[in-house]
C-alpha atoms as a PDB file:
ATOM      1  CA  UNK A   1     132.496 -61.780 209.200  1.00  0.00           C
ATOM      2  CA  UNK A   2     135.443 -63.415 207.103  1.00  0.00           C
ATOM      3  CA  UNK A   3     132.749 -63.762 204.412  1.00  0.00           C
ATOM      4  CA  UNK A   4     132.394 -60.216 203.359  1.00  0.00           C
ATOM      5  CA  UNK A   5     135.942 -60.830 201.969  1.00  0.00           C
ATOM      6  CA  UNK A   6     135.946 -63.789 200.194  1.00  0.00           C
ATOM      7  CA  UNK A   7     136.701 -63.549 196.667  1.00  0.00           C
ATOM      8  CA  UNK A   8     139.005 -62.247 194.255  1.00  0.00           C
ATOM      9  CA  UNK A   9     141.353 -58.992 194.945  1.00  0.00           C
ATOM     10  CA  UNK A  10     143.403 -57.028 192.404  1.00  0.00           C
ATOM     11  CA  UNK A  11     145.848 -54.783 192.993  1.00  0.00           C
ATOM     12  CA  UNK A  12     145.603 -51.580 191.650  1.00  0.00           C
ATOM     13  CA  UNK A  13     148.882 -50.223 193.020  1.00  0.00           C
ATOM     14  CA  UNK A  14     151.784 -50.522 195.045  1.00  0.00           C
ATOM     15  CA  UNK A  15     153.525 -46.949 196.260  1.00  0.00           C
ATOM     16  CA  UNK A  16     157.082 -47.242 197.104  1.00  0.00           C
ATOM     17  CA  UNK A  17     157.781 -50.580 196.934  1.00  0.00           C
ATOM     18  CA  UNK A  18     161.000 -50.327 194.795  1.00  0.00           C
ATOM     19  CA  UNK A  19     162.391 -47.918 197.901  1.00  0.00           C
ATOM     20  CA  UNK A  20     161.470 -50.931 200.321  1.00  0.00           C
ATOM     21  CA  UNK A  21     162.961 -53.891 198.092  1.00  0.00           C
ATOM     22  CA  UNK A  22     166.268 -51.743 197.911  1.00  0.00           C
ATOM     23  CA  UNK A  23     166.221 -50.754 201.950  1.00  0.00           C
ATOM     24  CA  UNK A  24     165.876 -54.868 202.595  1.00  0.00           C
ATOM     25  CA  UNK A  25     168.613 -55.450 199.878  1.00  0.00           C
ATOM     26  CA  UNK A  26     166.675 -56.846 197.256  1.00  0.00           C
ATOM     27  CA  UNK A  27     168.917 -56.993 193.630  1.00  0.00           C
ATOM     28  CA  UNK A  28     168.187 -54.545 190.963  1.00  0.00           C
ATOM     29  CA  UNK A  29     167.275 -57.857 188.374  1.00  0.00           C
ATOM     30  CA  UNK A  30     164.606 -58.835 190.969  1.00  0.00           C
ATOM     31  CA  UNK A  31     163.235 -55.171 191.731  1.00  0.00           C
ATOM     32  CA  UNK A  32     162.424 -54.772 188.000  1.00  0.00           C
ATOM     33  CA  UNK A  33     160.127 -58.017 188.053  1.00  0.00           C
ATOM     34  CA  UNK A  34     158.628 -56.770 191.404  1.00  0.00           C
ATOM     35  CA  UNK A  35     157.876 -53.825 190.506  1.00  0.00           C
ATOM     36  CA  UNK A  36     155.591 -55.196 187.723  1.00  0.00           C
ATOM     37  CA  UNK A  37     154.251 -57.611 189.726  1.00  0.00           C
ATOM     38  CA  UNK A  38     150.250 -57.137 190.226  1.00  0.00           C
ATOM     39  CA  UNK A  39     149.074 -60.482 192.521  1.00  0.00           C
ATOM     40  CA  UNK A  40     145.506 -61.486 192.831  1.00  0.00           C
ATOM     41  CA  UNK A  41     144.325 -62.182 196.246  1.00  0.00           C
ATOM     42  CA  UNK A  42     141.921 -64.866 196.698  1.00  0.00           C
ATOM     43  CA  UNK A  43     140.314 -65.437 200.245  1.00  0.00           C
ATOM     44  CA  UNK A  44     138.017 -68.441 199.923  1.00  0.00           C
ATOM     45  CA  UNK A  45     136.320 -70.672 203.405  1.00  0.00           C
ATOM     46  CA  UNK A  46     137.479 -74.273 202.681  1.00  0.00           C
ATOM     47  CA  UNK A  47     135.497 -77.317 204.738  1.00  0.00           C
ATOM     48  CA  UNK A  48     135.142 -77.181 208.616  1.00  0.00           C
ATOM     49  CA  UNK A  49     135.800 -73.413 208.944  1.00  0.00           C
ATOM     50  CA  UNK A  50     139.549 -73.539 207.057  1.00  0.00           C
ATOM     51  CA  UNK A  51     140.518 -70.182 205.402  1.00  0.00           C
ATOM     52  CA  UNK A  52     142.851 -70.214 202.505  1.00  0.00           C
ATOM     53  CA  UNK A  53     144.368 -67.177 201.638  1.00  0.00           C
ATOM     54  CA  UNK A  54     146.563 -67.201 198.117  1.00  0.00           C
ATOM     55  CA  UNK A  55     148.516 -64.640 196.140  1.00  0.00           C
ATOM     56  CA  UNK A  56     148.782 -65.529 193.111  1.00  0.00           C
ATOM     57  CA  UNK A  57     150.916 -63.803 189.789  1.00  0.00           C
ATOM     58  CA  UNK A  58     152.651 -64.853 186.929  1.00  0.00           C
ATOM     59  CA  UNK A  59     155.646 -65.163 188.869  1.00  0.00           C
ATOM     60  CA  UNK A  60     154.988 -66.819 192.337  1.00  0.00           C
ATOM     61  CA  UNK A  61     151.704 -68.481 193.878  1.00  0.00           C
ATOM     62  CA  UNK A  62     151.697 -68.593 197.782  1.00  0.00           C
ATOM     63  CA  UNK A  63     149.127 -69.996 199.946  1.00  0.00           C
ATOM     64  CA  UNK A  64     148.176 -70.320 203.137  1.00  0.00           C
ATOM     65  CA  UNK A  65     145.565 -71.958 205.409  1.00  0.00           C
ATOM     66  CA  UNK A  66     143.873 -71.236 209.042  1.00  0.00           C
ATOM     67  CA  UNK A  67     141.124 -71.493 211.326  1.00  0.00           C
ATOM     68  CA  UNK A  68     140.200 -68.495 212.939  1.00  0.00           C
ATOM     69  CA  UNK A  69     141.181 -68.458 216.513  1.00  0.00           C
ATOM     70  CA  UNK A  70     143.821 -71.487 216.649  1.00  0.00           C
ATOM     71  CA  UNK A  71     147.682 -70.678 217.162  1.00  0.00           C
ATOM     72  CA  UNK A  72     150.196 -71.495 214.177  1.00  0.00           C
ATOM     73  CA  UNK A  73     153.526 -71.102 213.936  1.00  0.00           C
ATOM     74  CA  UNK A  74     155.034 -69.965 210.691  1.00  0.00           C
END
């Protein structure tokens, strides 16, 4: 099933996110950068069954890895 996702995501948009940043208490300075902030989301199926899912922009790459159906504490 996972495999009908793998691949490359764009985002398109992103609706209201300056009103959440502000309601968590996010600085103005880092709301502008943010806001312009379009991450790519890659879902790819690493050996043995490992899925790595990564956001990726010009500011900020983050990544993580799982197996479906193990327990992980983040």
């Amino acid at each position: 099933m996972v495999e009908k996702f793998i691949g490359t995501w764009k985002m398109i948009s992103s609706e209201n996110f300056d009103d959440y940043m502000k309601a968590i208490g996010v600085g103005f300075a880092t709301r502008q950068v943010g806001n312009r902030t379009k991450p790519n989301l890659i879902l790819s199926i690493e050996d043995q069954g490992v899925i790595c899912m990564k956001s990726q922009s010009t500011f900020k790459t983050t990544e993580i890895k799982f197996k479906l159906n193990d327990c992980y504490d983040y």
